[in-house]
Protein backbone atom coordinates (compact mmCIF):
# COMPACT_ATOMS: atom_id res chain seq x y z
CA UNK A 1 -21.41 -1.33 -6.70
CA UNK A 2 -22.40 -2.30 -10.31
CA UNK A 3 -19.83 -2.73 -13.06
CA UNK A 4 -20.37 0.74 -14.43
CA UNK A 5 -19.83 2.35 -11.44
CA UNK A 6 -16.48 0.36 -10.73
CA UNK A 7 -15.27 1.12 -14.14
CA UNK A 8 -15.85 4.82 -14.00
CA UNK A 9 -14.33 4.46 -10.82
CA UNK A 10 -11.17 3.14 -12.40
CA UNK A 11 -11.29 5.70 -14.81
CA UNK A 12 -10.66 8.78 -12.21
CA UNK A 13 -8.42 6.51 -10.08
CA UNK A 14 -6.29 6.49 -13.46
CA UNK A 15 -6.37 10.26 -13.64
CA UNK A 16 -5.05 10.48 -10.01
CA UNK A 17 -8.10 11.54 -8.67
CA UNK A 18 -10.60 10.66 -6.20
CA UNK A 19 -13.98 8.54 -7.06
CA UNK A 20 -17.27 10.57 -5.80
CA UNK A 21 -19.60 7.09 -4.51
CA UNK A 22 -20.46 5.74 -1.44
CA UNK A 23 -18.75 2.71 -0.10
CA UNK A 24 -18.07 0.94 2.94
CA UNK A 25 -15.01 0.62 4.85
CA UNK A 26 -12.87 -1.55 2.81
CA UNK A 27 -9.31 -3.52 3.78
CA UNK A 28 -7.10 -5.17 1.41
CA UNK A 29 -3.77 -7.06 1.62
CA UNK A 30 -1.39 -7.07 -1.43
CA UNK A 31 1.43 -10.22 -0.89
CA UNK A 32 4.44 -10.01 -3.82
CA UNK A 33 5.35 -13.78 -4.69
CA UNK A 34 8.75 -13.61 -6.30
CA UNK A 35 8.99 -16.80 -7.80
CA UNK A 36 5.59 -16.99 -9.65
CA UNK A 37 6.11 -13.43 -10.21
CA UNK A 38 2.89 -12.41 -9.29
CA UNK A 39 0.77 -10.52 -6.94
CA UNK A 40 -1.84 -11.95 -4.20
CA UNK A 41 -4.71 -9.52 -3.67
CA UNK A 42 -7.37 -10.26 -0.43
CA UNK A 43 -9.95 -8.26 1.09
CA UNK A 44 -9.97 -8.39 5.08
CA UNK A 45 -12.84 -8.63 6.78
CA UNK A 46 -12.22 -6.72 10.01
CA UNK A 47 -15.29 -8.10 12.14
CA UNK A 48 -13.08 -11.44 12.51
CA UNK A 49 -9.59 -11.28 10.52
CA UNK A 50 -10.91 -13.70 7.58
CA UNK A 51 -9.48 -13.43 3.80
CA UNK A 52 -11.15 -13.60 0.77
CA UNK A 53 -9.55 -13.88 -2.17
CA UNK A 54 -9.76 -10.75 -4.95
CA UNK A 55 -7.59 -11.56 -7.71
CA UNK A 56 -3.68 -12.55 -8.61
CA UNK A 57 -2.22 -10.09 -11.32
CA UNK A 58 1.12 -11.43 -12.73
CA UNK A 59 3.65 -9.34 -13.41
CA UNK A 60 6.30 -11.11 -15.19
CA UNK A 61 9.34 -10.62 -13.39
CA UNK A 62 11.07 -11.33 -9.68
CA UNK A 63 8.25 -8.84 -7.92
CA UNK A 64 9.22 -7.96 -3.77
CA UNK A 65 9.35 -4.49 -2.62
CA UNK A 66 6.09 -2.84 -2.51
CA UNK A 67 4.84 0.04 -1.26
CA UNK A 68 1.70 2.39 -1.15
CA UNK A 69 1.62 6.28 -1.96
CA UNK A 70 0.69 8.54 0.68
CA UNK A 71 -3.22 8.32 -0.72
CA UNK A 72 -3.27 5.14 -1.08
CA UNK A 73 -4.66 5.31 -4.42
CA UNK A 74 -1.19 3.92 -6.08
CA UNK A 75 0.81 0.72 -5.20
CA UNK A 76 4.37 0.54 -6.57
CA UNK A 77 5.99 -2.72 -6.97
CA UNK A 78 9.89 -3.23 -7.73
CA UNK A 79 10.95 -5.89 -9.99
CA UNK A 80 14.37 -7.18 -9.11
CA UNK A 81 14.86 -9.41 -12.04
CA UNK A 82 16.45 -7.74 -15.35
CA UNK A 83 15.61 -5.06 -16.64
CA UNK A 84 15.16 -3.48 -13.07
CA UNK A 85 12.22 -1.20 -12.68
CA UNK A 86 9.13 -0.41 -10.60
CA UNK A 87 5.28 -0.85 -11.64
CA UNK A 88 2.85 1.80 -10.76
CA UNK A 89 -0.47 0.22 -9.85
CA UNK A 90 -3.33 1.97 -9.69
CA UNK A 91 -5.77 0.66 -6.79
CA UNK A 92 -9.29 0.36 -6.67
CA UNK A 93 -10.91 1.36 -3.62
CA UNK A 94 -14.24 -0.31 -4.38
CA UNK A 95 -12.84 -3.78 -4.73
CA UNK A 96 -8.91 -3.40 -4.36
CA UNK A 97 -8.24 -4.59 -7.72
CA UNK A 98 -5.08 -3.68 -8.94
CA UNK A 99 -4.86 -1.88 -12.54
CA UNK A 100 -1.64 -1.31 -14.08
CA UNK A 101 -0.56 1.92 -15.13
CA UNK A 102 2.77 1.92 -16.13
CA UNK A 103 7.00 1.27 -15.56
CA UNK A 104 9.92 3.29 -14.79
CA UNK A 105 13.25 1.79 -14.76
CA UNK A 106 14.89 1.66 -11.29
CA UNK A 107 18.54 2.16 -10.64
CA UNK A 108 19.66 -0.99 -10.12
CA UNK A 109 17.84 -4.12 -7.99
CA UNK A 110 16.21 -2.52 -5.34
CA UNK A 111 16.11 -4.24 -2.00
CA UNK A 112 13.10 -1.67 -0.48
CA UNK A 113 11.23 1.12 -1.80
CA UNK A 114 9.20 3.94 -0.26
CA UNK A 115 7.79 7.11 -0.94
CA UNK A 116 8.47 10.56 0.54
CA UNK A 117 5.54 12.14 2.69
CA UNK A 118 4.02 14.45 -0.40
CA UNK A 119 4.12 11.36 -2.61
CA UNK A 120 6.19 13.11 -4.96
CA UNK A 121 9.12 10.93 -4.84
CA UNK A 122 10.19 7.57 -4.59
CA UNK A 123 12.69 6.05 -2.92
CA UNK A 124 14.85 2.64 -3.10
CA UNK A 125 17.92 1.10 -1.69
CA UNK A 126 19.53 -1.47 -3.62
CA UNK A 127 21.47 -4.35 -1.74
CA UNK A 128 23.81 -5.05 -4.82
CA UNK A 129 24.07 -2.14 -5.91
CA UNK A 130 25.27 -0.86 -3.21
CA UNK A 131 23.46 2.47 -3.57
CA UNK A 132 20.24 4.54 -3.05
CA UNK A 133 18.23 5.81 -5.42
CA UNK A 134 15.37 8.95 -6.39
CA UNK A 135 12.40 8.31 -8.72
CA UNK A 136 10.79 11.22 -9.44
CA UNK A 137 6.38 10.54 -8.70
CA UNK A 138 3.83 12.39 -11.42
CA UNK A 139 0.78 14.65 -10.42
CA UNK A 140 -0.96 11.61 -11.47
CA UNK A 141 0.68 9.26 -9.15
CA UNK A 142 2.82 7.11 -11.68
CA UNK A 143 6.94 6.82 -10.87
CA UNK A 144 8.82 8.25 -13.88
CA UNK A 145 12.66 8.45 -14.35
CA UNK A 146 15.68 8.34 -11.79
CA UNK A 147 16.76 11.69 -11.17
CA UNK A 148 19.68 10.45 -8.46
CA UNK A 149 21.49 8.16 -7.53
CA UNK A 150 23.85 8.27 -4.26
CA UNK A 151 26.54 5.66 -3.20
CA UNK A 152 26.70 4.06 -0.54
CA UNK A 153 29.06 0.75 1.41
CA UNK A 154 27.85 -2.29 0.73
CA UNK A 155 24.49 -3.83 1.20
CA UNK A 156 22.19 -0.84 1.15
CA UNK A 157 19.16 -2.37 2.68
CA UNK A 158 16.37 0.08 3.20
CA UNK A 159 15.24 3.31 3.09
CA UNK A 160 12.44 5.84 4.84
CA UNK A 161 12.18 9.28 5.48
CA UNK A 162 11.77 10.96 9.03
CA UNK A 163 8.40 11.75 10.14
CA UNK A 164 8.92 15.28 9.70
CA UNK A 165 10.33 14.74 5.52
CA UNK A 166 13.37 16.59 6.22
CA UNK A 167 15.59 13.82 6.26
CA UNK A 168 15.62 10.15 4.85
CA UNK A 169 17.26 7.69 6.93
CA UNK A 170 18.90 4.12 5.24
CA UNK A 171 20.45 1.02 6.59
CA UNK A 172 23.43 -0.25 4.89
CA UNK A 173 24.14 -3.89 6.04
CA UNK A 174 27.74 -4.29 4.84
CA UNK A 175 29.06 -1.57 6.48
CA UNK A 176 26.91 -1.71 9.70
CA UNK A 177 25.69 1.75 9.85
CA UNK A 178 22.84 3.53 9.49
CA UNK A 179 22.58 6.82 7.58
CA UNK A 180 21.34 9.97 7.44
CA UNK A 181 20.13 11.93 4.69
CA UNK A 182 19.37 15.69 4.31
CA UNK A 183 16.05 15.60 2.24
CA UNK A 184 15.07 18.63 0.16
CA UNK A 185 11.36 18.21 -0.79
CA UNK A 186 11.36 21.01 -3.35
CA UNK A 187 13.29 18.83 -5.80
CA UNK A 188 14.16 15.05 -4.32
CA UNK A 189 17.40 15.92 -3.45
CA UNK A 190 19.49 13.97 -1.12
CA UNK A 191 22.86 15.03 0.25
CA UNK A 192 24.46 12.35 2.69
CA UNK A 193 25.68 13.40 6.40
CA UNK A 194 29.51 12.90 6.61
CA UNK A 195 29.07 10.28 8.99
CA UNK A 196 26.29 8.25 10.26
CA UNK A 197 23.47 8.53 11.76
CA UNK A 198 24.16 5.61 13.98
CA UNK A 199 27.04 3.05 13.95
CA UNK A 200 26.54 -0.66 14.79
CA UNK A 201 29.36 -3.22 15.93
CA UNK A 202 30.92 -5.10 13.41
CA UNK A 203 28.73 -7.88 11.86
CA UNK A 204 25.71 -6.65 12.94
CA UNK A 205 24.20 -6.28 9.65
CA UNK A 206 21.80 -3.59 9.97
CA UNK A 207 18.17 -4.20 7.92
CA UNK A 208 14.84 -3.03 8.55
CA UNK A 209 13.95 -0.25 10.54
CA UNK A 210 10.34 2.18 11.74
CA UNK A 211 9.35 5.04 13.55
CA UNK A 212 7.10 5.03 16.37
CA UNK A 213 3.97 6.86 15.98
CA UNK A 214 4.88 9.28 18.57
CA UNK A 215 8.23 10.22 16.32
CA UNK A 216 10.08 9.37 20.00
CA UNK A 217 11.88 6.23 19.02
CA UNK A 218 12.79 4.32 16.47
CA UNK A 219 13.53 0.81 16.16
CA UNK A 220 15.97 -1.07 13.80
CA UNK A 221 15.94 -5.17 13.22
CA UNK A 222 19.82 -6.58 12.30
CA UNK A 223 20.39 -9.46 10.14
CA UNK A 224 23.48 -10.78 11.13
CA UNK A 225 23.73 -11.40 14.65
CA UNK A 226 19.60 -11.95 15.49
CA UNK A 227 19.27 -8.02 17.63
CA UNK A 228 17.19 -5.46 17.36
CA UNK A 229 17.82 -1.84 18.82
CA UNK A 230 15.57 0.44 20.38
CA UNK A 231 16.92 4.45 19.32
CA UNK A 232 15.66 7.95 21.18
CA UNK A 233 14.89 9.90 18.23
CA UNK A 234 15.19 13.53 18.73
CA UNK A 235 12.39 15.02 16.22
CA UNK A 236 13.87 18.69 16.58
CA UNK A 237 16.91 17.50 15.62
CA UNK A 238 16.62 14.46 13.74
CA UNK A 239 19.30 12.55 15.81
CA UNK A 240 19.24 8.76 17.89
CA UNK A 241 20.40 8.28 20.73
CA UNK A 242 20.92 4.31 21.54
CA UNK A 243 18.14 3.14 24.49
CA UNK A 244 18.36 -0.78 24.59
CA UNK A 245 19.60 -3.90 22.34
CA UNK A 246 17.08 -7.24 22.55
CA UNK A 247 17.33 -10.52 21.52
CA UNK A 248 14.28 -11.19 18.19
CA UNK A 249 15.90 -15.58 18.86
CA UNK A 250 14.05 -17.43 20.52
CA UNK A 251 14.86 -18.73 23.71
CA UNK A 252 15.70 -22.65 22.26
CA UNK A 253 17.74 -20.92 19.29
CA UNK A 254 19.70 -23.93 17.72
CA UNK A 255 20.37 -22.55 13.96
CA UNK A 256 23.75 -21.79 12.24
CA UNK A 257 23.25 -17.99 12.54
CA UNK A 258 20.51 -15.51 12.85
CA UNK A 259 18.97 -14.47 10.01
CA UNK A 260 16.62 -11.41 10.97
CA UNK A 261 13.76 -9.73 8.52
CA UNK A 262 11.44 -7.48 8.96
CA UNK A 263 9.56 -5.62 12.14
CA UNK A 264 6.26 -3.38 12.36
CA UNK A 265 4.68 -1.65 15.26
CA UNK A 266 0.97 -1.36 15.71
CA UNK A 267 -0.43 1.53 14.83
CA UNK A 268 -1.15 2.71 18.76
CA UNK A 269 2.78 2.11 19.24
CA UNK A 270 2.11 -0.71 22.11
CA UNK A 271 3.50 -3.74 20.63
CA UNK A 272 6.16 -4.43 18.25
CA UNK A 273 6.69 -7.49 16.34
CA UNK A 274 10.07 -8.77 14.40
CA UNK A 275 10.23 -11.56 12.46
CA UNK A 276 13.54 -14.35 12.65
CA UNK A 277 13.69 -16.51 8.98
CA UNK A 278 16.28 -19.10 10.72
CA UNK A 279 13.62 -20.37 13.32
CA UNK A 280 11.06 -19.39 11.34
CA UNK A 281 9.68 -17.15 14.11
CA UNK A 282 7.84 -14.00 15.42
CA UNK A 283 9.18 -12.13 18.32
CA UNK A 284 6.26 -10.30 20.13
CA UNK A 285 7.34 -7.00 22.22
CA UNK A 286 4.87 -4.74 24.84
CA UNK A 287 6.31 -0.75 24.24
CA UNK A 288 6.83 1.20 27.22
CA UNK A 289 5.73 4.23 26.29
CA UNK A 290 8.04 6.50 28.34
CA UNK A 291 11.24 4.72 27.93
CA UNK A 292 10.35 2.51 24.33
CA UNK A 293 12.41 -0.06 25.98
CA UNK A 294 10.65 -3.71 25.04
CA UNK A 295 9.46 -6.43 27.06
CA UNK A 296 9.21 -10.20 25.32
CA UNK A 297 6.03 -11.03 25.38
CA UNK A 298 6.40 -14.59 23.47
CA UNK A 299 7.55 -16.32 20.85
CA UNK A 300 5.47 -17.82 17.77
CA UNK A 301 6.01 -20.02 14.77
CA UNK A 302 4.54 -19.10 11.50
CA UNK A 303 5.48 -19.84 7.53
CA UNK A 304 8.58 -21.03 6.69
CA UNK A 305 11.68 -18.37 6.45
CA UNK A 306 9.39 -15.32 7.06
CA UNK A 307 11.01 -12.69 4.89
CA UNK A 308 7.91 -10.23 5.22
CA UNK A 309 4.41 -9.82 7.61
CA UNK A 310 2.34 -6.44 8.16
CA UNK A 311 -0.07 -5.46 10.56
CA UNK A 312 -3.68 -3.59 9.32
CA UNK A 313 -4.70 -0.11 10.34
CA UNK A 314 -6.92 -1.26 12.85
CA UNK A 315 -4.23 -3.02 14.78
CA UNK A 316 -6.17 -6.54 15.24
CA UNK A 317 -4.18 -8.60 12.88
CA UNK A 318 -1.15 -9.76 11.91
CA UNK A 319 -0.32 -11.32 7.75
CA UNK A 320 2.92 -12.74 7.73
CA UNK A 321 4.23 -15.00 4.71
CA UNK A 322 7.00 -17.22 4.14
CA UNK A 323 9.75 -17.26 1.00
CA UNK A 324 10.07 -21.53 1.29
CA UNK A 325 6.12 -21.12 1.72
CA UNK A 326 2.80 -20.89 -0.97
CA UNK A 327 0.87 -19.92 2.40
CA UNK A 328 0.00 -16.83 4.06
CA UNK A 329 -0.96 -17.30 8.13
CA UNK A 330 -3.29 -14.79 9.79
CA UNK A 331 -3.22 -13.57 13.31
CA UNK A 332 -5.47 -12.08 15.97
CA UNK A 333 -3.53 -9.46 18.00
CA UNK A 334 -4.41 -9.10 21.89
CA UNK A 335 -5.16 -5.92 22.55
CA UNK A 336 -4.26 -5.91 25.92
CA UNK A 337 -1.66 -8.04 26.15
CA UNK A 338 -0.18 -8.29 22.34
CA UNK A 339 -0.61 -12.45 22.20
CA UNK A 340 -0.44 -13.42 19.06
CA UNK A 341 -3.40 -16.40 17.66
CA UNK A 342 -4.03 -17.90 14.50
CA UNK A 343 -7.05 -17.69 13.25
CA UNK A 344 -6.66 -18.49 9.27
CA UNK A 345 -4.24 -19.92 6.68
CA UNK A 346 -4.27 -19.03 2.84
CA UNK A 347 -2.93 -19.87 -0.12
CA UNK A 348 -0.39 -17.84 -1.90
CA UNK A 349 2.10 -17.83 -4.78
CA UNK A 350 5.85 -18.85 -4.40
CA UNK A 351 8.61 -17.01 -2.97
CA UNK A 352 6.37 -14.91 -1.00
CA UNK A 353 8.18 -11.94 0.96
CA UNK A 354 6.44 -8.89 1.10
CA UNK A 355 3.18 -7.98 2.25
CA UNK A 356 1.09 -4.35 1.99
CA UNK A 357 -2.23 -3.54 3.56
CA UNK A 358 -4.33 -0.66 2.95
CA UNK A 359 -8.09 -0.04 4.57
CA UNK A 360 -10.25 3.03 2.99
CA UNK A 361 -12.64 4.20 5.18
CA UNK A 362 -14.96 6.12 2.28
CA UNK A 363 -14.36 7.59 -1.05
CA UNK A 364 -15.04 11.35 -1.56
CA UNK A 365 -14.31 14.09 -3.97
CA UNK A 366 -10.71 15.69 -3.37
């Protein structure tokens, strides 16, 4: 594509519409480096899991969350360094170049963000504020103002709706529970359950958390006390039931304390992987599909206190990055038996902790 047709691109991408050209499948991986405030962008060649770099767009402040709208035409990035708010990206399918767009202030410093299924709304938990929050989303994919704010205990962690957008769900670390949200999509509203959704023991410190594609289970990583619990999630209903707690240590374990971050499932559901910052680990899990109860599969090192990773669409590789770390390793994922390799290391900025990939099979007219 010629530099015309990228800018005019660019252009409609700006408008919140589609670009009408012919492109190849495309992947790109977006890494937030707090510290150098800045953001790593790399294509991914599929064929064999190598990066290439694309650009580095600074941002100016302490940049971690991120997340992509449900087209994947917008990437929002929250800036946890004063004045609070989120940048809305615009994203270039043709090259994955990053254009920005605009702010919005944010409630407070926001530990995770995400977006509702229509793409209408944003939403963030903030782990000092101790709350969660409601951006309202534009036609033309840009965050505007907060429209709500709801408190919570201590440590609000993260937040993500339920597959079927009726309810947002949010762990809350310092008060070891995780809640339950009644979402109404017509205006953003949330109105909290009276009690939670699920209750942890004491000191658990409840963090990350995803759905399985199936909507049958849902998993949730803890902080505090190195676990990770596998939940029966009744879709009807939009209720857990508790199936299993594992261990995400690894089996020579000789820190202070556990110090669990972030898990993701493959997109087919078979293997899940959590990440341990202590050990400086990834715990690799096989899925049983009837039961979602996990079986270790092994244990692997990777960048120094691993605060974020991500898995692409295809399912074949593993990013992960490291806070005390300027490198980003890349992994081949068995797909039969979930073995994680490396296969590539690549520079970064500092303070990395959050990685976002996106793939865009063709652009068409919507």
């Amino acid at each position: 594509m010629n530099v015309k047709g990228v800018l005019g691109a660019t252009a409609m991408l700006i408008a919140g519409a589609s670009v009408s050209c012919v492109s190849q499948a495309a992947t790109y991986a977006y890494v937030s480096n707090a510290d150098s405030q800045d953001i790593s962008v790399f294509s991914l060649d599929k064929s064999n899991g190598s990066l290439a770099p694309v650009e580095t767009v600074a941002v100016g402040a302490t940049v971690m969350p991120m997340t992509f709208s449900p087209n994947h035409l917008r990437l929002y990035a929250g800036l946890r360094s004063k004045p609070y708010r989120v940048v809305s990206f615009a994203v270039n399918p043709l090259d994955g170049r990053l254009l920005e767009l605009s702010t919005a202030p944010l409630a407070d410093s926001m530990a995770y963000i995400s977006t509702d299924a229509s793409g209408h709304y944003l939403f963030s938990a903030s782990y000092g504020g101790n709350l969660l929050a409601v951006n309202r989303i534009g036609a033309n994919g840009v965050v505007g103002d907060v429209q709500q704010t709801v408190k919570t205990g201590p440590m609000a962690h993260a937040i993500r709706n339920a597959p079927d957008n009726r309810f947002v769900f949010a762990s809350v670390l310092g008060a070891d529970a995780w809640l339950r949200l009644k979402f109404d999509a017509s205006n953003g509203q949330l109105t909290e359950d009276a009690t939670p959704a699920y209750s942890l023991p004491p000191k658990s410190g409840p963090r990350h958390f995803v759905f399985s594609p199936d909507h049958r289970f849902a998993y949730l990583i803890d902080e505090l006390d190195g676990k990770l619990h596998v939940l029966a999630f009744d879709s009807t209903r939009d209720t857990v039931k508790p199936v299993e707690t594992v261990s995400i240590l690894p089996p020579n374990f000789s820190g202070d304390k556990p110090w669990g971050a972030d898990l993701h499932l493959t997109p087919d559901g078979r293997f899940l992987f959590a990440s341990e910052r202590t050990s400086s680990t990834l715990a690799a899990y096989k899925v049983n599909a009837a039961s979602g109860k996990l079986k270790r599969i092994g244990t692997y090192q990777t960048e120094k206190q691993p605060r974020g990773f991500n898995i692409d669409p295809s399912g074949k590789y593993l990013l992960a990055v490291g806070q005390l770390s300027t490198s980003l390793s890349v992994y081949n994922i068995d797909r039969k038996t979930g073995e994680l390799s490396a296969i590539g290391q690549y520079p970064v900025g500092k303070g990395a902790n959050w990685v976002e990939i996106v793939e865009f099979d063709g652009i068409t007219n919507e």
